[in-house]
Protein backbone atom coordinates (compact mmCIF):
# COMPACT_ATOMS: atom_id res chain seq x y z
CA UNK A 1 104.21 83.23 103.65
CA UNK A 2 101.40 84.71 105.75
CA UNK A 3 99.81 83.36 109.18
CA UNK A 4 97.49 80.97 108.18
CA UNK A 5 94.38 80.79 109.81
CA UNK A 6 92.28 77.76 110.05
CA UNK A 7 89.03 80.49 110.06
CA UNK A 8 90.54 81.82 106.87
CA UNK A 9 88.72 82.13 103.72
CA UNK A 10 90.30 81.27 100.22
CA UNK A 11 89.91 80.91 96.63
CA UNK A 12 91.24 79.12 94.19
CA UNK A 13 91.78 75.81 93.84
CA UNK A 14 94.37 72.98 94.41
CA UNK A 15 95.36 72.83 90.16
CA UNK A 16 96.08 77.34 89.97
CA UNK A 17 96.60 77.80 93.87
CA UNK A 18 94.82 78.79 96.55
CA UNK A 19 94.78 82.30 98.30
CA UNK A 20 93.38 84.21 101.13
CA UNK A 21 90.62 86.01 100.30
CA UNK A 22 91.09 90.09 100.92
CA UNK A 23 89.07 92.39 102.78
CA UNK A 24 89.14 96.05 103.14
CA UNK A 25 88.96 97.34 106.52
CA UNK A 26 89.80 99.88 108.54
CA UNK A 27 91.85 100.24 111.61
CA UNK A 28 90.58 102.67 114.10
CA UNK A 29 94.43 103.22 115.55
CA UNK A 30 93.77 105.75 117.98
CA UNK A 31 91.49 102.56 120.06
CA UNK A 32 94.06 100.18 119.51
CA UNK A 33 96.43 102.13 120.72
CA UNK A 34 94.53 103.78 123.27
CA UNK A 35 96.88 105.67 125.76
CA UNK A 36 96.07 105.68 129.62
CA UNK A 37 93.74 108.20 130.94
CA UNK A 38 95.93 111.05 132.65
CA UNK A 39 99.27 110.01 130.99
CA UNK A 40 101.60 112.63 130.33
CA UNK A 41 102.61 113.64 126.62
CA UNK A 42 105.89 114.14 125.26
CA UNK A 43 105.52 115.24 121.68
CA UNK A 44 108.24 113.50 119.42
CA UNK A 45 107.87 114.45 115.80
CA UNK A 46 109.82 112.06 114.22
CA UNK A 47 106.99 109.63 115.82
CA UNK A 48 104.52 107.30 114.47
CA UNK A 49 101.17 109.02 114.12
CA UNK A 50 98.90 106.73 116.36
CA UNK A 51 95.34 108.58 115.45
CA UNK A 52 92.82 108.15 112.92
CA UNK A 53 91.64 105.31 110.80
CA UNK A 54 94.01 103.32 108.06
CA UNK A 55 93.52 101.15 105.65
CA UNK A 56 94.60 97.37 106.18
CA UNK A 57 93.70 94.07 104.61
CA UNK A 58 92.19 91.30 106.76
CA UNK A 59 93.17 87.91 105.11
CA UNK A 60 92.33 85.86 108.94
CA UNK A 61 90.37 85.12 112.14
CA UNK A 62 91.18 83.51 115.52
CA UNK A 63 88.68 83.32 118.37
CA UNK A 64 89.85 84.21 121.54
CA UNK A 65 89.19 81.61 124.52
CA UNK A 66 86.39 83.43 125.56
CA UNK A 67 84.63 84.42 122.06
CA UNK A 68 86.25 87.40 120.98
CA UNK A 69 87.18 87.55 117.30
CA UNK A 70 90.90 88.72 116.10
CA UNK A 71 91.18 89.73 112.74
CA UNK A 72 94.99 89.23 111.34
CA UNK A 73 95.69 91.88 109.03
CA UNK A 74 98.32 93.81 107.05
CA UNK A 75 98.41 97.70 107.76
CA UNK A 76 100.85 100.87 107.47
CA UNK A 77 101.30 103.11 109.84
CA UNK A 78 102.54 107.07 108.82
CA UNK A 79 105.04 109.07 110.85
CA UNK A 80 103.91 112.54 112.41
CA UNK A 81 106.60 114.21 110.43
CA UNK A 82 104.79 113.73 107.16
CA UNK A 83 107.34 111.62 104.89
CA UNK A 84 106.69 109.54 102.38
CA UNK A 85 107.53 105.99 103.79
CA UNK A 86 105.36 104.07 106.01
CA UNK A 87 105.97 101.26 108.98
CA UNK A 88 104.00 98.26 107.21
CA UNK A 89 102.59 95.64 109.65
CA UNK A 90 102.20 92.24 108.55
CA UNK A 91 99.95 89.54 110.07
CA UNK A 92 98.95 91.63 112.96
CA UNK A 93 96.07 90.10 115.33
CA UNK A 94 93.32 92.97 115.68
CA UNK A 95 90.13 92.87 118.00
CA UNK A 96 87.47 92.90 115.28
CA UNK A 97 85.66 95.68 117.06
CA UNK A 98 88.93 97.47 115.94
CA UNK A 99 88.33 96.87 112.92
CA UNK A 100 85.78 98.60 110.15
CA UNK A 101 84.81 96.77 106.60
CA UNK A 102 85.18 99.25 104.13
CA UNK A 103 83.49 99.18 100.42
């Protein structure tokens, strides 16, 4: 069961089911997870890798109080040491300017 969004789109109907409708997007994870101008590094590389864009799938929305848009979307994040297996994030609020729709 996912976090169900009154702003969320679905399809379907009540006889089959209904269902969020997907989207694409991208995550731009090095601005989410921005680090502090001037913080020190300490290179772990067993870490997660924090840069780049991945691929998620919005399925929600929430305004904030003062109109700012959250996306809730599923996403992996990869590990700086290369292996295989991911940390997948489920139902994650995003800042839409986060986020990227991609074809």
């Amino acid at each position: 069961m996912g976090l169900n969004s009154p702003f969320t789109t679905g399809e379907g109907d009540d006889v089959h089911g209904r269902r969020p409708v997907l989207t694409s997007v991208g995550v731009s994870l090095d601005r989410l997870f921005a680090r502090p101008p001037g913080a020190s590094r300490h290179v772990i590389a067993t870490g997660l890798d924090l840069t780049g864009e991945v691929r998620g799938r919005l399925h929600g929305r929430f305004p904030s109080v003062e109109g700012d848009w959250l996306g809730v979307v599923n996403y992996e994040i990869g590990y700086a040491d290369g292996r295989r297996e991911k940390l997948y994030l489920v139902d994650q609020l995003v800042p839409f300017h986060m986020l990227r729709k991609r074809g």
